[in-house]
Structure formats: structure tokens, C-alpha cells
PDB file of N, CA and C in Angstrom:
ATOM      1  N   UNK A   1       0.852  -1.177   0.000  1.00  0.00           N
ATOM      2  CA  UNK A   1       0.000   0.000   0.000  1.00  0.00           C
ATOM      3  C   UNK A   1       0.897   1.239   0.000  1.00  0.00           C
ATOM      4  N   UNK A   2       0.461   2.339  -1.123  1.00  0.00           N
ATOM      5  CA  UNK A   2       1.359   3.690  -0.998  1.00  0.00           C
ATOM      6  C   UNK A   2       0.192   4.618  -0.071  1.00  0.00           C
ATOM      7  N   UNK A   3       1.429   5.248  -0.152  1.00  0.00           N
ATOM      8  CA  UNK A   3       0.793   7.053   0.553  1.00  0.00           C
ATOM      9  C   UNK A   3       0.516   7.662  -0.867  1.00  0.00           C
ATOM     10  N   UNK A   4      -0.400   8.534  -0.813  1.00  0.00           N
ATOM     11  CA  UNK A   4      -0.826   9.740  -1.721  1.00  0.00           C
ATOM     12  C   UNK A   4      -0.421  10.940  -1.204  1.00  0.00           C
ATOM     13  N   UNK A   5      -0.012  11.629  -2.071  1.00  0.00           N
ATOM     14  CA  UNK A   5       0.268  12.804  -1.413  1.00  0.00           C
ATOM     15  C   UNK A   5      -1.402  13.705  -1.664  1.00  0.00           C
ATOM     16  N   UNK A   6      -1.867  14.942  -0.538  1.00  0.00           N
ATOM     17  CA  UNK A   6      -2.780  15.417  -0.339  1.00  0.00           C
ATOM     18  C   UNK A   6      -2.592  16.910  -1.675  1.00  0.00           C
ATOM     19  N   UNK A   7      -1.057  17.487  -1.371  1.00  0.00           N
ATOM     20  CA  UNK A   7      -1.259  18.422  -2.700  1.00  0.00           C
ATOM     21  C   UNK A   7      -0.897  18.469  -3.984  1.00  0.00           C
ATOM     22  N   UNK A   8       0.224  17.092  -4.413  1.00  0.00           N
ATOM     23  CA  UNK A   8      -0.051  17.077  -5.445  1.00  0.00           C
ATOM     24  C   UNK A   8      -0.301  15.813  -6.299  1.00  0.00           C
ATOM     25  N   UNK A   9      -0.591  15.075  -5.118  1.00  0.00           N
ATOM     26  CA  UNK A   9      -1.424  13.317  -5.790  1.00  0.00           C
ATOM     27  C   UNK A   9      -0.705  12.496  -6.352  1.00  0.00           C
ATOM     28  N   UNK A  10       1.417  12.608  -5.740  1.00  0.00           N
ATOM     29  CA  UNK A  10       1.947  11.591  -6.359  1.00  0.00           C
ATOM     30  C   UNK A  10       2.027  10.428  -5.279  1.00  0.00           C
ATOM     31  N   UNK A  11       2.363   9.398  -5.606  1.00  0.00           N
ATOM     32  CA  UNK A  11       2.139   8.352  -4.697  1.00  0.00           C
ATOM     33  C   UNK A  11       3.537   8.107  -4.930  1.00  0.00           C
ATOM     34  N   UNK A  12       3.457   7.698  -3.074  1.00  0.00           N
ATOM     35  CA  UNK A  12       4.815   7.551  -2.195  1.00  0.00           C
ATOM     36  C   UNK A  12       5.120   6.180  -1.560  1.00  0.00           C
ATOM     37  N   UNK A  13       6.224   5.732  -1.103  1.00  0.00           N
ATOM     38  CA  UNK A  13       6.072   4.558  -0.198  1.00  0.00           C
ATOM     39  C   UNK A  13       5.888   4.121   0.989  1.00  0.00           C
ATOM     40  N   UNK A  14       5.356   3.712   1.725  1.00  0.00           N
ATOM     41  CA  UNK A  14       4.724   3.875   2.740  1.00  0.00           C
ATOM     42  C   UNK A  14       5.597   4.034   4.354  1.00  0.00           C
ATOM     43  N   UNK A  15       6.647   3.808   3.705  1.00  0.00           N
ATOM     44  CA  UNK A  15       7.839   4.459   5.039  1.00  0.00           C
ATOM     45  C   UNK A  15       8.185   6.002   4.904  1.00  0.00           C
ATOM     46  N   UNK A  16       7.759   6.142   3.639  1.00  0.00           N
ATOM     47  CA  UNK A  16       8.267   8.030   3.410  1.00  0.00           C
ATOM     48  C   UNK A  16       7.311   8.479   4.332  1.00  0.00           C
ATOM     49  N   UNK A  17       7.568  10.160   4.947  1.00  0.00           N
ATOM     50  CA  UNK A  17       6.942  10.638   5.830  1.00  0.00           C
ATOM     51  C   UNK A  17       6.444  11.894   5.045  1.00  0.00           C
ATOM     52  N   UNK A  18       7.447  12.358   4.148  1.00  0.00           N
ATOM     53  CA  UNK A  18       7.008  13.216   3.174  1.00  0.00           C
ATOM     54  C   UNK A  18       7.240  13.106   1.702  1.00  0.00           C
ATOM     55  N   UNK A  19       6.721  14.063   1.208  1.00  0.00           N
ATOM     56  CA  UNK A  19       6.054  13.527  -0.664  1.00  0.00           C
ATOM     57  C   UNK A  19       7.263  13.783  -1.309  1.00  0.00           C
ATOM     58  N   UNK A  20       7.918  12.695  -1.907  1.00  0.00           N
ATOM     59  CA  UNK A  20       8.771  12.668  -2.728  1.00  0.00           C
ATOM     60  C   UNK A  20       8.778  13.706  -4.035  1.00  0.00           C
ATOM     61  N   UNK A  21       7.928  14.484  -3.924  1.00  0.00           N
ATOM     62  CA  UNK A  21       7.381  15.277  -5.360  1.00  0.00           C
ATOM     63  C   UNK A  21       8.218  16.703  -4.632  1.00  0.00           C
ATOM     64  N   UNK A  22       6.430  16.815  -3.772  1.00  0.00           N
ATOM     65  CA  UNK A  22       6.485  18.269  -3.213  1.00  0.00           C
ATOM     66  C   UNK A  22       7.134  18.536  -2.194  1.00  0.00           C
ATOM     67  N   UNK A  23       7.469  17.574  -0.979  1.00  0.00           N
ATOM     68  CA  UNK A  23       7.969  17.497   0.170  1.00  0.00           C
ATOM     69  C   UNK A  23       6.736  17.980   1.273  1.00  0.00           C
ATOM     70  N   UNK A  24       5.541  17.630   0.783  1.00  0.00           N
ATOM     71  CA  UNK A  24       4.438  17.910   1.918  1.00  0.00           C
ATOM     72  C   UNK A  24       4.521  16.939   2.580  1.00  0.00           C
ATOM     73  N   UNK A  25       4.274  17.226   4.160  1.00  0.00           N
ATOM     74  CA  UNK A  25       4.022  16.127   5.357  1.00  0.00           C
ATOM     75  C   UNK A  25       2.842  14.980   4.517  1.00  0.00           C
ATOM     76  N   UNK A  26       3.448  13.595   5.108  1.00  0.00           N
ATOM     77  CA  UNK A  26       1.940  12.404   4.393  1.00  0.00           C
ATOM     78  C   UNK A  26       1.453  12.152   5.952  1.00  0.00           C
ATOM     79  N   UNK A  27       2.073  12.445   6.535  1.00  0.00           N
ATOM     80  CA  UNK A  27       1.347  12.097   7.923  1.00  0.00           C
ATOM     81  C   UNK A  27       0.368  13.085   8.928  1.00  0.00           C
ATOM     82  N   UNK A  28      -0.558  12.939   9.242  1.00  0.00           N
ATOM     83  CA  UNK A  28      -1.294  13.643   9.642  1.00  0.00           C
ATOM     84  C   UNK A  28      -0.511  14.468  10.831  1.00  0.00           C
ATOM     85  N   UNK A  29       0.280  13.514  11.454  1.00  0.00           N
ATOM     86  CA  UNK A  29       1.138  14.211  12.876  1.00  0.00           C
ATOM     87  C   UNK A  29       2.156  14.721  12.287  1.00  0.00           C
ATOM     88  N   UNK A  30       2.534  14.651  11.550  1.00  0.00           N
ATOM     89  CA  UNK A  30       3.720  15.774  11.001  1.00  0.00           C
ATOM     90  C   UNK A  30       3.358  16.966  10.767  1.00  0.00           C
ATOM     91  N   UNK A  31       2.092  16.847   9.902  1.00  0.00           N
ATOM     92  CA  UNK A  31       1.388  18.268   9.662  1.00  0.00           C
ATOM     93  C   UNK A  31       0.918  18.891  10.851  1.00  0.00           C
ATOM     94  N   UNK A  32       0.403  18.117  12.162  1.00  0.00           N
ATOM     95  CA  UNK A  32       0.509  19.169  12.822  1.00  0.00           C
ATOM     96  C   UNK A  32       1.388  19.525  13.642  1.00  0.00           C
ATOM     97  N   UNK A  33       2.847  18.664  13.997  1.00  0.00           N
ATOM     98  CA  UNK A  33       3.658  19.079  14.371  1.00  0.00           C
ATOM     99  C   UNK A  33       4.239  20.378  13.599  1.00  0.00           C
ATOM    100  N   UNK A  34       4.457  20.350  12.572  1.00  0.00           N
ATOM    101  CA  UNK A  34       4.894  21.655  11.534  1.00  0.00           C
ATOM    102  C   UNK A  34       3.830  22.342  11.632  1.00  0.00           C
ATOM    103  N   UNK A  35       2.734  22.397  11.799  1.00  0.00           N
ATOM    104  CA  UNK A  35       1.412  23.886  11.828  1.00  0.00           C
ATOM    105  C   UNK A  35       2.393  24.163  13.344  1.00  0.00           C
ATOM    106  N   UNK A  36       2.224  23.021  14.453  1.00  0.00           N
ATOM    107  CA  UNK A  36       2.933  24.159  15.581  1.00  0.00           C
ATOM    108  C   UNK A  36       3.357  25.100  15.847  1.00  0.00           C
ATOM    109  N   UNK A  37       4.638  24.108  15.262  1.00  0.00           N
ATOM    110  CA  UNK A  37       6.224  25.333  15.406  1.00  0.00           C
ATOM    111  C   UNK A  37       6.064  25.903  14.235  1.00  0.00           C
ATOM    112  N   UNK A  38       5.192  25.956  12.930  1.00  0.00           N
ATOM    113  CA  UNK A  38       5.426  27.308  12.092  1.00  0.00           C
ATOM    114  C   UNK A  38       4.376  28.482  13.381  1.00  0.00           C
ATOM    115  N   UNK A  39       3.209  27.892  13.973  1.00  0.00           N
ATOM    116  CA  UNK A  39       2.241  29.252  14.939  1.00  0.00           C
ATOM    117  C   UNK A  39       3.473  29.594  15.807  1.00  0.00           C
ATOM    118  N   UNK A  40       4.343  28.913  16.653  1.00  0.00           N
ATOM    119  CA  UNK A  40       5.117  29.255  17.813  1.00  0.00           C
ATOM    120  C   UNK A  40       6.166  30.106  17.446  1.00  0.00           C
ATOM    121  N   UNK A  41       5.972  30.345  16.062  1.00  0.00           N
ATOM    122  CA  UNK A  41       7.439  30.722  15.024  1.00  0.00           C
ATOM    123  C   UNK A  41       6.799  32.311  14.742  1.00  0.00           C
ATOM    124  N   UNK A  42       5.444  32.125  14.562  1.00  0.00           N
ATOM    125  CA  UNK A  42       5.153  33.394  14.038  1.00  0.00           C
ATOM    126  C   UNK A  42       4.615  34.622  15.250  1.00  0.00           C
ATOM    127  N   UNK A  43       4.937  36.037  15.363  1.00  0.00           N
ATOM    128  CA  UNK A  43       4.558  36.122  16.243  1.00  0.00           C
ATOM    129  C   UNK A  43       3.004  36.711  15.954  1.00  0.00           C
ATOM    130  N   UNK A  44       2.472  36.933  17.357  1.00  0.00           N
ATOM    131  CA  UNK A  44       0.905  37.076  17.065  1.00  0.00           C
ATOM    132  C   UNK A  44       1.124  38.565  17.431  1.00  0.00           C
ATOM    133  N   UNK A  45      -0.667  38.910  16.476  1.00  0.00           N
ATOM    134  CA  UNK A  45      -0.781  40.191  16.173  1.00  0.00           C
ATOM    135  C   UNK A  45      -1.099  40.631  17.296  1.00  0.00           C
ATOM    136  N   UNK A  46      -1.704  40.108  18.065  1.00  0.00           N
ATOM    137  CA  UNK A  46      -2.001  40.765  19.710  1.00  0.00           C
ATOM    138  C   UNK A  46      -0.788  41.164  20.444  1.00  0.00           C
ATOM    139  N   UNK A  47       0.251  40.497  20.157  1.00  0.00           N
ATOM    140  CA  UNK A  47       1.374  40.731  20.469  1.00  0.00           C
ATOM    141  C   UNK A  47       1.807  42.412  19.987  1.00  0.00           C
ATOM    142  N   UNK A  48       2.178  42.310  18.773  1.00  0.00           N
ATOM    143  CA  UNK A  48       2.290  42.872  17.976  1.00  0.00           C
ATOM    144  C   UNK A  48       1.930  44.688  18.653  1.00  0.00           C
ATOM    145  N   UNK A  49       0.122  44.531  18.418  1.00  0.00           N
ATOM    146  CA  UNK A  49      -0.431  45.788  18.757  1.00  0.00           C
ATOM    147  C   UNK A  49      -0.289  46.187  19.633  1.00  0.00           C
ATOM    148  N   UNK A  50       0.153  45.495  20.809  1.00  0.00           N
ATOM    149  CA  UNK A  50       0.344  45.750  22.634  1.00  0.00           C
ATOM    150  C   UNK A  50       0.546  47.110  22.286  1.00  0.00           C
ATOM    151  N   UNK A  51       0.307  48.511  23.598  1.00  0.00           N
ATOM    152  CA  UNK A  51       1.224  49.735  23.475  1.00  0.00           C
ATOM    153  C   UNK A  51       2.495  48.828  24.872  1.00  0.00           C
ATOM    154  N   UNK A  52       3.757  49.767  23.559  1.00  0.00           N
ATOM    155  CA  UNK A  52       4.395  49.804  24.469  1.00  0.00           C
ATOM    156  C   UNK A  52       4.821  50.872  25.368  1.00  0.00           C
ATOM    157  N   UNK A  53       5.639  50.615  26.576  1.00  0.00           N
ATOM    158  CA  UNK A  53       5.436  50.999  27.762  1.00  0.00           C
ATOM    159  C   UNK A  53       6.823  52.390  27.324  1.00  0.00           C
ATOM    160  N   UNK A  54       6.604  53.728  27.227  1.00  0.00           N
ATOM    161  CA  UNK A  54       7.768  54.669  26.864  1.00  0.00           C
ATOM    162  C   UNK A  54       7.912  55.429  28.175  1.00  0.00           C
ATOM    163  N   UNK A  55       8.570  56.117  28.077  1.00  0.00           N
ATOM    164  CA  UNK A  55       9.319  57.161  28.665  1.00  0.00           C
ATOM    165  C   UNK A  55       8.095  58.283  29.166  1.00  0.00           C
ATOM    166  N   UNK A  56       7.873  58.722  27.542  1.00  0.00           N
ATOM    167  CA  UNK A  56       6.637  59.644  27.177  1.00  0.00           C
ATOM    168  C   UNK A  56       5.358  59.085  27.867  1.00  0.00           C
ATOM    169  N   UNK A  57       5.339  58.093  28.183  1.00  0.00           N
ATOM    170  CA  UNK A  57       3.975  57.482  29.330  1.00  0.00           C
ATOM    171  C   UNK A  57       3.355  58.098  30.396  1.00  0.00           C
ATOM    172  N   UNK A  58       4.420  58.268  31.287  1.00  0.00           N
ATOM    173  CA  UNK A  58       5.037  58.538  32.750  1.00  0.00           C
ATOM    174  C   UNK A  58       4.350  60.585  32.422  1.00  0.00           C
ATOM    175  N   UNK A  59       3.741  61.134  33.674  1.00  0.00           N
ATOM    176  CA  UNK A  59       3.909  62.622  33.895  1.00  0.00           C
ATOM    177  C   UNK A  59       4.718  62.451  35.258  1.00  0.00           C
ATOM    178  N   UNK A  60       5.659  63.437  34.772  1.00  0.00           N
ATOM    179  CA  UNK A  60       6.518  63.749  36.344  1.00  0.00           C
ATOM    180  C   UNK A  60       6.244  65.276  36.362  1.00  0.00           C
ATOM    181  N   UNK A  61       5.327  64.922  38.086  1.00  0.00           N
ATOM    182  CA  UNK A  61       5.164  66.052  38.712  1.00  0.00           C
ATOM    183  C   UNK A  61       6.170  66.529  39.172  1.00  0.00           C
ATOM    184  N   UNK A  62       6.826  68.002  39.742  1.00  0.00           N
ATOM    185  CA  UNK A  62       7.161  68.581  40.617  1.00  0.00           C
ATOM    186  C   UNK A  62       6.812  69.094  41.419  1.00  0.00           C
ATOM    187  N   UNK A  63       7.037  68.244  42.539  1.00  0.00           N
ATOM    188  CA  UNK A  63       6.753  69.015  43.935  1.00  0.00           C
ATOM    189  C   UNK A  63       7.179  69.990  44.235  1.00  0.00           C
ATOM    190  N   UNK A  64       5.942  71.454  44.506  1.00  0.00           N
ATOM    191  CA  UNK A  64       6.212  72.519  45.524  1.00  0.00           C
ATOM    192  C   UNK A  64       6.929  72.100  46.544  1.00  0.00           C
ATOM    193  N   UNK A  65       7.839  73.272  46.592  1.00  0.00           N
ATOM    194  CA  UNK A  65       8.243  73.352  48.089  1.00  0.00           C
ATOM    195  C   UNK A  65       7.649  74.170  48.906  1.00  0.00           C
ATOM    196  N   UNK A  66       7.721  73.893  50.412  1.00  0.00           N
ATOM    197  CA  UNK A  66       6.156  73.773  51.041  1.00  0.00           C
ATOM    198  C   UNK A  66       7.070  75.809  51.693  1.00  0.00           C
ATOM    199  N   UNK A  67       6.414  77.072  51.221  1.00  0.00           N
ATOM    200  CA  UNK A  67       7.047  77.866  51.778  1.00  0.00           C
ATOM    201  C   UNK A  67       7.154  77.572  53.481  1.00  0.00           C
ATOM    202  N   UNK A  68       8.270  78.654  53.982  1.00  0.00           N
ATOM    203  CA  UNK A  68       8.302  78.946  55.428  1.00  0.00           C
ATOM    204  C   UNK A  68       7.095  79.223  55.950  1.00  0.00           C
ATOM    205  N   UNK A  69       6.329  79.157  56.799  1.00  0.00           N
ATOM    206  CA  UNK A  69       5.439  80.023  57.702  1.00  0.00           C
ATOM    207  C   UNK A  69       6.152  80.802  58.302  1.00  0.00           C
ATOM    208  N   UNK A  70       5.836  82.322  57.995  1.00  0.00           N
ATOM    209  CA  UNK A  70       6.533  83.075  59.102  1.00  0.00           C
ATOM    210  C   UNK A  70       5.924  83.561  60.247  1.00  0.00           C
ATOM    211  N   UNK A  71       4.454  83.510  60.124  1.00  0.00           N
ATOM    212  CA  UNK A  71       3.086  83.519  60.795  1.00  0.00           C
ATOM    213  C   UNK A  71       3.176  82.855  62.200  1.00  0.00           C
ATOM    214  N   UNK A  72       4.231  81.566  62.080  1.00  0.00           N
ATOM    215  CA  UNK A  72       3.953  81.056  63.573  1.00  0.00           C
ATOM    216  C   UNK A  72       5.127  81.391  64.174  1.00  0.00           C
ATOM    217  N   UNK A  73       6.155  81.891  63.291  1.00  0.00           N
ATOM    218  CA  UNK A  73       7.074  82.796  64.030  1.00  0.00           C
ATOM    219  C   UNK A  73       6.932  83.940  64.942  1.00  0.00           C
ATOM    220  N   UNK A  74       6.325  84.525  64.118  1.00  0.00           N
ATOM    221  CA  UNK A  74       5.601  86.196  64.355  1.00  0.00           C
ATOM    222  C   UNK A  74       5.018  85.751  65.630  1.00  0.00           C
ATOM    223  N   UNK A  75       4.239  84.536  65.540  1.00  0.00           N
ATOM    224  CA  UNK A  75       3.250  84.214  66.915  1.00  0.00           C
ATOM    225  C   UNK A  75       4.023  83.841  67.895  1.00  0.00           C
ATOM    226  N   UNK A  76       4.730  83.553  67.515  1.00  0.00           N
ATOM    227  CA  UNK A  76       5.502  82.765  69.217  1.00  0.00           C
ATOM    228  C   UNK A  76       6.172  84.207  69.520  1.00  0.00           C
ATOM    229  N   UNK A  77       6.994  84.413  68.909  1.00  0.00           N
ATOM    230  CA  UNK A  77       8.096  85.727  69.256  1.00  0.00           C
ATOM    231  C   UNK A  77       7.094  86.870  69.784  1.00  0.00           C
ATOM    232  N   UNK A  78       5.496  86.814  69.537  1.00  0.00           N
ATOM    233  CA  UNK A  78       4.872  88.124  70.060  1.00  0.00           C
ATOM    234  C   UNK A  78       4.505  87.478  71.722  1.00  0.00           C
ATOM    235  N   UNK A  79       4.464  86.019  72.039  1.00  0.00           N
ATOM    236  CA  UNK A  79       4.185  85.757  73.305  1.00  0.00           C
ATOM    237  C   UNK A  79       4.950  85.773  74.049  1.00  0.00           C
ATOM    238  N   UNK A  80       6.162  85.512  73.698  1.00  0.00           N
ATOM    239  CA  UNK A  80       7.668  85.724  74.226  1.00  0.00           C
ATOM    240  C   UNK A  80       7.547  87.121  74.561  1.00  0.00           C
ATOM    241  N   UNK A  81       7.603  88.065  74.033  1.00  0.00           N
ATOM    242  CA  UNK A  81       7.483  89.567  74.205  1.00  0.00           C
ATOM    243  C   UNK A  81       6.552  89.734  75.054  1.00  0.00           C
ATOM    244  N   UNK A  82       5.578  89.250  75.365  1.00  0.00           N
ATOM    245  CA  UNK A  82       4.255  89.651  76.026  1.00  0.00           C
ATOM    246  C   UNK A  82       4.773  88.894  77.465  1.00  0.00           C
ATOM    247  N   UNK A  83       5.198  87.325  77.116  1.00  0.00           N
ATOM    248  CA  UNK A  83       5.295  86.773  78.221  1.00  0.00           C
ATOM    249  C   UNK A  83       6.261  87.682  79.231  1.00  0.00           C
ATOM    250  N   UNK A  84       7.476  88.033  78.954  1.00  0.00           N
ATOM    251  CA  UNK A  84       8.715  89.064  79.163  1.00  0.00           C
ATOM    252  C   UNK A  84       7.792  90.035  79.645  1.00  0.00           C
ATOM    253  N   UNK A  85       7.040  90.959  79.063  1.00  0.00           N
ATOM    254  CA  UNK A  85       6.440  92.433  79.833  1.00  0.00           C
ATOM    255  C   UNK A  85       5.589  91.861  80.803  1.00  0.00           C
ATOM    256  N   UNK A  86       4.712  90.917  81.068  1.00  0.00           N
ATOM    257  CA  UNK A  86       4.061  90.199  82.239  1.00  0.00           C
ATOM    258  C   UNK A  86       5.224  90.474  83.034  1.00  0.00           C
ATOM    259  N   UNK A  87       6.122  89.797  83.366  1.00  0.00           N
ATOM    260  CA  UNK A  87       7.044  89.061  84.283  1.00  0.00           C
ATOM    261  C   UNK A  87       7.990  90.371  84.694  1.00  0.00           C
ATOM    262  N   UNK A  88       8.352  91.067  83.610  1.00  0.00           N
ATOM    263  CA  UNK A  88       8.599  92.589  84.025  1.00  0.00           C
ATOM    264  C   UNK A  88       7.859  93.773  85.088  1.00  0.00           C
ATOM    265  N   UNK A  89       6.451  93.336  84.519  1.00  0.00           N
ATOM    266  CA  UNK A  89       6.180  94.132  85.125  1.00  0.00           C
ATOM    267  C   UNK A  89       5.358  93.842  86.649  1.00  0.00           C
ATOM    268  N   UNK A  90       5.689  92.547  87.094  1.00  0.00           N
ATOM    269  CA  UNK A  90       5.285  92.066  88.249  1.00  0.00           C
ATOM    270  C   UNK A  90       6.634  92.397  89.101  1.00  0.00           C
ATOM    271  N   UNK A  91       7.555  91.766  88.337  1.00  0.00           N
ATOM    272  CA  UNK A  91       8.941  91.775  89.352  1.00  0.00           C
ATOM    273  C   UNK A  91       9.606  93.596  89.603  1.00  0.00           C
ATOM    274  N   UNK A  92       9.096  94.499  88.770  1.00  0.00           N
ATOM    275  CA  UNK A  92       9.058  95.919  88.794  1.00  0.00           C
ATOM    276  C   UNK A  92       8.091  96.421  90.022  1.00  0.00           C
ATOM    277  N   UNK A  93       6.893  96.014  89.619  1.00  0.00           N
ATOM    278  CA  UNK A  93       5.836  96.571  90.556  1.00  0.00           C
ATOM    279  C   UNK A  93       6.269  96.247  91.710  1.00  0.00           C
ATOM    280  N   UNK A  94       7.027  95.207  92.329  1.00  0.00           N
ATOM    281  CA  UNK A  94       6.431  95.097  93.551  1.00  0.00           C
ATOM    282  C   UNK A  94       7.997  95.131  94.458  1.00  0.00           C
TER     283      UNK A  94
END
């Protein structure tokens, strides 16, 4: 019994695995071993379209710097002053 080949219908011997003509797989598992690794070979379009990940992606903020308060300066240094004329003017008065 021969093999036929599927694309171009020459007949082979039945130990060949591929067509003595065309060199197409005669075996059903060859063909899909070769569909495999030609899919694992090719890359996919999903792949493909991904975005990739740039530079230009990213916003870099700059952080303010947080000004001085001079407000709680002003505040302490006016109780200090106040505290001082209290204490002045007890240890004066008396």
C-alpha cells in the first residue's frame, strides 16, 4: 500500500513521511507538528499591537516646596514679648 500525497497526488512509499514530489508532510502528525512550530514561530498580532510601555507614558510632577510660615514665628516671638512684659512688670511693681 502507498501514501498519496494530499497536494499534489503523487504516490509515495509507505515508510516516506514526506512527498517525494512536493515534500508535503503524508502524515497527519507531522502536519501538525509543523502547523505548531510554524504558529510558535510566528509572532501574534495581539502581540504585535500591545502599546508599548515609553518614557513619554510617565507625567513627572514637581513638587512645591512647602514655603516657610513666618506667621507662627511672628506668633511665638509676640508671646515671648508679652510673656517678658508680664514678668517685668510684676517683678518691677512690687
Amino acid at each position: 500500500m502507498s501514501k498519496k500525497c494530499r497536494r499534489c497526488g503523487q504516490e509515495n512509499d509507505d515508510e516516506r513521511h514526506f512527498c517525494e514530489q512536493c515534500g508535503e508532510p503524508l502524515d497527519e502528525n507531522i502536519r501538525l507538528i509543523m502547523d505548531y512550530e510554524r504558529i510558535k514561530k510566528t509572532p501574534s498580532k495581539i502581540k504585535q499591537e500591545a502599546p508599548k510601555k515609553d518614557d513619554d507614558d510617565y507625567v513627572y510632577v514637581k513638587r512645591e516646596e512647602k514655603k516657610k510660615s513666618y506667621a507662627v514665628w511672628w506668633a511665638v516671638g509676640a508671646c515671648v514679648v508679652v510673656a517678658v512684659g508680664i514678668a517685668l512688670y510684676f517683678l518691677l511693681a512690687h
